[in-house]
C-alpha atoms as a PDB file:
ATOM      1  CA  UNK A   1      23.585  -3.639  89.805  1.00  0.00           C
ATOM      2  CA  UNK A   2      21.965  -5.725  87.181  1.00  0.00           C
ATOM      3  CA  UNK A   3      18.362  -5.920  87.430  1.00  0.00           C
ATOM      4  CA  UNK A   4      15.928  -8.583  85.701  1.00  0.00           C
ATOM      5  CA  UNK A   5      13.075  -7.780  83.468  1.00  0.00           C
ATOM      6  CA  UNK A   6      10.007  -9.906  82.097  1.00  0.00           C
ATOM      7  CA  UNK A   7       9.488  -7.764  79.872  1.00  0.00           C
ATOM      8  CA  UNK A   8      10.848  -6.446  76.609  1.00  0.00           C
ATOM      9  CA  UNK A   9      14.892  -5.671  76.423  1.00  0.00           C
ATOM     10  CA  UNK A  10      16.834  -2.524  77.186  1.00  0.00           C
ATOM     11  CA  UNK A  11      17.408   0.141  74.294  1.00  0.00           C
ATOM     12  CA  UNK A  12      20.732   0.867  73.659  1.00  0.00           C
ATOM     13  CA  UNK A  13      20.632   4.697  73.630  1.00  0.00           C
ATOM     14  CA  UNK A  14      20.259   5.098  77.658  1.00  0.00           C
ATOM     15  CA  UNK A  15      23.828   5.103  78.566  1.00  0.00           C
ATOM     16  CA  UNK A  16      26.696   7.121  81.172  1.00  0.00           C
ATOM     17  CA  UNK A  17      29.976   6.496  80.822  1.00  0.00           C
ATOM     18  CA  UNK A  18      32.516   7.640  83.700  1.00  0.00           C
ATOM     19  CA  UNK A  19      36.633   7.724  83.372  1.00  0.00           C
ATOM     20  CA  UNK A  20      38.265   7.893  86.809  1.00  0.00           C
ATOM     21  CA  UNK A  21      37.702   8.648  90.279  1.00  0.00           C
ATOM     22  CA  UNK A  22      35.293  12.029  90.877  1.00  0.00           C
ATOM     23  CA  UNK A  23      37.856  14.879  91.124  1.00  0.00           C
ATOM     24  CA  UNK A  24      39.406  17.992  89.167  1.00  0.00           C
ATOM     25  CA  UNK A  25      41.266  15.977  86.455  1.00  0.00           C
ATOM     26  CA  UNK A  26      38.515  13.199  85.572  1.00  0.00           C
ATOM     27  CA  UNK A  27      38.198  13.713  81.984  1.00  0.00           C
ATOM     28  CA  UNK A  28      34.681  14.830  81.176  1.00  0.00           C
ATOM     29  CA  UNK A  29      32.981  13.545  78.411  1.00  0.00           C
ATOM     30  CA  UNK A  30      29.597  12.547  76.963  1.00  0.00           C
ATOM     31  CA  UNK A  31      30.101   9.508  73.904  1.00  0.00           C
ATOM     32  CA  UNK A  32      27.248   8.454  71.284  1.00  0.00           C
ATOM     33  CA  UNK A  33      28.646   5.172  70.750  1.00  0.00           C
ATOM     34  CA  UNK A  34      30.060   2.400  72.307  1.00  0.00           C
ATOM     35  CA  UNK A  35      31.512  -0.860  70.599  1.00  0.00           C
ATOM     36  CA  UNK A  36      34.200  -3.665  71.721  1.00  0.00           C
ATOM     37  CA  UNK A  37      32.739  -4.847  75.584  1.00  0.00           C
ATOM     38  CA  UNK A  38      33.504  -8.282  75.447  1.00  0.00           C
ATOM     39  CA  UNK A  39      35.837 -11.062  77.292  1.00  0.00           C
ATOM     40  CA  UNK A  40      37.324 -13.992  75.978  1.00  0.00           C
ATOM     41  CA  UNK A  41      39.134 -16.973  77.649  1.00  0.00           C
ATOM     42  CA  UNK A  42      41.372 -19.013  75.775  1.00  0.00           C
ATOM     43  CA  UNK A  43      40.998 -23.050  75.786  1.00  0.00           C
ATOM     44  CA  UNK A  44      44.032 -24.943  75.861  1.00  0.00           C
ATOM     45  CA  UNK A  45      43.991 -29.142  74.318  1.00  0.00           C
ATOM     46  CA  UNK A  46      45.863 -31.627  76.572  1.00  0.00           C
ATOM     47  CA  UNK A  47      45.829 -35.441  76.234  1.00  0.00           C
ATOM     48  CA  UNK A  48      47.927 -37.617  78.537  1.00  0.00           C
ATOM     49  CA  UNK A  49      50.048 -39.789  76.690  1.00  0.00           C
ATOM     50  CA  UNK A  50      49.362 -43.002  79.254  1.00  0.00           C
ATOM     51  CA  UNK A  51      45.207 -41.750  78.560  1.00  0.00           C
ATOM     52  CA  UNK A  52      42.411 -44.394  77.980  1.00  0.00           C
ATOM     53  CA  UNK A  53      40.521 -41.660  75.915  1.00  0.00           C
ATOM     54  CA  UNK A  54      41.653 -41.117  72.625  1.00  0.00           C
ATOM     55  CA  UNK A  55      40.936 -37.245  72.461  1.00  0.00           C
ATOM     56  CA  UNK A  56      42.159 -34.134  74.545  1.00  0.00           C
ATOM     57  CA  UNK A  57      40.584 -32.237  77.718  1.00  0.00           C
ATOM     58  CA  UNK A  58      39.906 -28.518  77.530  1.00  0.00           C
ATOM     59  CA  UNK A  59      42.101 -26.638  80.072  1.00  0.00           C
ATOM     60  CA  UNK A  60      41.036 -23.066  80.571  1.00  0.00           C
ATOM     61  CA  UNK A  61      43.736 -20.784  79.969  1.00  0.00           C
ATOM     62  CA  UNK A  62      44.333 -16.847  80.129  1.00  0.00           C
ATOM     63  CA  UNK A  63      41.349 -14.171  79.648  1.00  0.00           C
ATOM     64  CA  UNK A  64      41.755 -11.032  77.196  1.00  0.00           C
ATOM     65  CA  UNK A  65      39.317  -7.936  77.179  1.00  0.00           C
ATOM     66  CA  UNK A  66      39.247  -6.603  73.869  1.00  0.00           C
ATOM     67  CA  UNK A  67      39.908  -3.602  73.094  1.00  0.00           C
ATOM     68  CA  UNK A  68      36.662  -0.915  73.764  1.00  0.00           C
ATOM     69  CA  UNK A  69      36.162   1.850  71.097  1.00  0.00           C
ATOM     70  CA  UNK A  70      34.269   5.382  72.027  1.00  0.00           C
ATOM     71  CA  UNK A  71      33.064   8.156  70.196  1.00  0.00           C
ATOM     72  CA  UNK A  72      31.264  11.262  70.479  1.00  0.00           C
ATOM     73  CA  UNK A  73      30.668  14.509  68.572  1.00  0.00           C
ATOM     74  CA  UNK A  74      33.981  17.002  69.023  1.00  0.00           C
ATOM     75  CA  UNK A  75      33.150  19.648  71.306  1.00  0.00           C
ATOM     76  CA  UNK A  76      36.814  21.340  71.545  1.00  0.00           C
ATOM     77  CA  UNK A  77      37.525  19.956  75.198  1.00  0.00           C
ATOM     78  CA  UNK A  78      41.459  18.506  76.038  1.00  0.00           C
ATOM     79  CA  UNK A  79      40.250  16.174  79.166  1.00  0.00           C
ATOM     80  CA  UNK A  80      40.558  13.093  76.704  1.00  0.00           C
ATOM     81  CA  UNK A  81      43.671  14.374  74.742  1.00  0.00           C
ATOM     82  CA  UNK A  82      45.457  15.332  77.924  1.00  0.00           C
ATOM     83  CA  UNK A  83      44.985  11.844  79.420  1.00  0.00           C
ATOM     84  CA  UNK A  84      45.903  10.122  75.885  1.00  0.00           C
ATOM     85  CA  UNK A  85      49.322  12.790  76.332  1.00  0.00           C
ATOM     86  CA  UNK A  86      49.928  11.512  79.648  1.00  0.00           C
ATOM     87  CA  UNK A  87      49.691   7.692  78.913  1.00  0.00           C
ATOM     88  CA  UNK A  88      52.188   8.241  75.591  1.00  0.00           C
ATOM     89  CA  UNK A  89      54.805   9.852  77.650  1.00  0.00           C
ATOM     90  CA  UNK A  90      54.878   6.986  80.039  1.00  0.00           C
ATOM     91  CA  UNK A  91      52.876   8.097  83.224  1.00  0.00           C
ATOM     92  CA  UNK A  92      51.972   4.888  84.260  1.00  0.00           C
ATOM     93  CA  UNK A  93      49.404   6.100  86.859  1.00  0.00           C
ATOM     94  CA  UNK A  94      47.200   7.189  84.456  1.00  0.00           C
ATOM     95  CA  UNK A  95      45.369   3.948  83.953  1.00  0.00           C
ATOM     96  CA  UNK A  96      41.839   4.706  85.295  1.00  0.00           C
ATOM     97  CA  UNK A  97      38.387   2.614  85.792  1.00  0.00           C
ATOM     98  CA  UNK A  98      35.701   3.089  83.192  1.00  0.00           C
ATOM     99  CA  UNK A  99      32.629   2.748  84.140  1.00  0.00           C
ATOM    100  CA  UNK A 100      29.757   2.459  81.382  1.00  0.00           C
ATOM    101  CA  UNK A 101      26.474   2.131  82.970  1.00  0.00           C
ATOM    102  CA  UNK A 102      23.234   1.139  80.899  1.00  0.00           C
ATOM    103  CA  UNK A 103      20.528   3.043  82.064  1.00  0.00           C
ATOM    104  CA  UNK A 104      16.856   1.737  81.942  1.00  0.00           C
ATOM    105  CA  UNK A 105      14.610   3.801  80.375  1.00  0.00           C
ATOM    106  CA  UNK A 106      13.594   6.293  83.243  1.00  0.00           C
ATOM    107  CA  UNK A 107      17.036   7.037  82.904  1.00  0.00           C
ATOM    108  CA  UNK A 108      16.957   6.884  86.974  1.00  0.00           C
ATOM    109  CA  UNK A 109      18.046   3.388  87.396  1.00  0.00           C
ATOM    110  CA  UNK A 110      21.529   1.463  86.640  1.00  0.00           C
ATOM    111  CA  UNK A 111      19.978  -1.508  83.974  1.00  0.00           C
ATOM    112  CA  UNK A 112      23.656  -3.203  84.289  1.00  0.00           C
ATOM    113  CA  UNK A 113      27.328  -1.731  84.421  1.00  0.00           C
ATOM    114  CA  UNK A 114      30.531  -2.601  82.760  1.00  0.00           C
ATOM    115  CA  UNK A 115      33.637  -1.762  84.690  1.00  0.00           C
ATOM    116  CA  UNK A 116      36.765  -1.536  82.462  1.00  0.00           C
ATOM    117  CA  UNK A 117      39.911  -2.196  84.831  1.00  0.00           C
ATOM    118  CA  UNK A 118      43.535   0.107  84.520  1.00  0.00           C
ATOM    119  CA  UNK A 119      42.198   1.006  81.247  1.00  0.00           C
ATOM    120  CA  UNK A 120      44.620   3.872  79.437  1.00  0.00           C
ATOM    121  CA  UNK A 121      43.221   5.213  75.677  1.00  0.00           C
ATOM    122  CA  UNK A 122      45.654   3.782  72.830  1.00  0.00           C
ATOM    123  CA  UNK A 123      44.200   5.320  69.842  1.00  0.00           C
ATOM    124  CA  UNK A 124      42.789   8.728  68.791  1.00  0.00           C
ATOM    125  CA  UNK A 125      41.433   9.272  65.835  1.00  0.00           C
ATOM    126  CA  UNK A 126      40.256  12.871  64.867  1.00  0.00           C
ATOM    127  CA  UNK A 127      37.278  13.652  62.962  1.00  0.00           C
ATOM    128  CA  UNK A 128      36.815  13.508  58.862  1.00  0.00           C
ATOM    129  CA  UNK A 129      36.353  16.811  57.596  1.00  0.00           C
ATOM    130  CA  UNK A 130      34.617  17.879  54.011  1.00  0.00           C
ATOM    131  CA  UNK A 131      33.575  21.265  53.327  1.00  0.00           C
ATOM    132  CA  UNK A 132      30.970  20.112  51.949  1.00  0.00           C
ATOM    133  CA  UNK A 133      29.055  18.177  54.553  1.00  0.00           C
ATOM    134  CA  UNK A 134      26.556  18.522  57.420  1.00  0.00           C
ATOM    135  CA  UNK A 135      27.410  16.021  59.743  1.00  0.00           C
ATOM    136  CA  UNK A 136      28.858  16.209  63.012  1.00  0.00           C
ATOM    137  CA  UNK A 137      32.528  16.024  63.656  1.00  0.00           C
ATOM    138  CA  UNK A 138      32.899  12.935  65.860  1.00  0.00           C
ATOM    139  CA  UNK A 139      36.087  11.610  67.281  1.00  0.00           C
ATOM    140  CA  UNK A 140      37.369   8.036  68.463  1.00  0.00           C
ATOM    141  CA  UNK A 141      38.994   6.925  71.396  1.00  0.00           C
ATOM    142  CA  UNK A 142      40.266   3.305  71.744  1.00  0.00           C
ATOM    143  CA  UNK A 143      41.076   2.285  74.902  1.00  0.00           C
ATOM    144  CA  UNK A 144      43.151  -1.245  76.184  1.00  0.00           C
ATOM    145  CA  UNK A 145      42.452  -2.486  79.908  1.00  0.00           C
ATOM    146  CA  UNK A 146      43.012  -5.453  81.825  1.00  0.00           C
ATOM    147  CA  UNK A 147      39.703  -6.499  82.755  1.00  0.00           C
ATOM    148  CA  UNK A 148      36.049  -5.969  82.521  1.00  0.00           C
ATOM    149  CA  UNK A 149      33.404  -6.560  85.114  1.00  0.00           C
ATOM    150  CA  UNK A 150      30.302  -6.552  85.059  1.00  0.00           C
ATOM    151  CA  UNK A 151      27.421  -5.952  88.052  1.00  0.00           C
END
């Protein structure tokens, strides 16, 4: 439930992010970063020929949900992969809600929540590795739906 504040804005570190109902085979998962929550609705032009104005109305079309990108530090668990596995060899009831909650900075209370709708991952991308480095492996996950909510 989105809440109101007078005061200064929410940081952007608090977060939870949930895939699926509770039960054995929701994958579990903890992400550092979130990018791609958005909507956009397309505008379609339209002028009448028999019109007394000489320029077109704005008809609101069709909505798309870009797609959301996650990504956390590898920690060697399948949950993810095995639900990525599912989705590419065409089990259809796989498409979950994803719920991404921002939390406020008590970390007790929901700030505001973004529900992705039969979202299914699309993308996997494993982490770059150098010998040489000392940062953390992190891995992506993309992931499509069909509509975002937010509350």
């Amino acid at each position: 439930m989105a809440t109101e504040r007078t005061n200064l804005p929410y940081s952007q570190f608090n977060f939870r992010v949930t895939i699926g109902d509770e039960g054995p085979d929701r994958p579990q998962a903890g992400f550092q970063e979130i990018s791609g929550l958005g909507m956009e609705i397309t505008v379609a032009e339209y002028r009448a020929g028999n019109s007394n104005e000489n320029s077109p109305v704005k008809i609101t079309g069709t909505y798309k949900v870009p797609d959301v990108t996650l990504k956390r530090g590898l920690m060697g668990y399948l949950d993810l992969y095995q639900w990525l596995d599912a989705i590419r060899n065409g089990d259809q009831e796989q498409k979950r809600t994803v719920t991404i909650e921002l939390m406020s900075e008590d970390r007790a209370t929901v700030a505001l929540t973004w529900k992705l709708l039969k979202a299914r991952p699309i993308k996997y991308t494993g982490p770059s590795l150098n010998g040489k480095g000392t940062d953390v492996a992190v891995e992506e996950l993309v992931l499509a739906s069909e509509r975002i909510e937010l509350s």
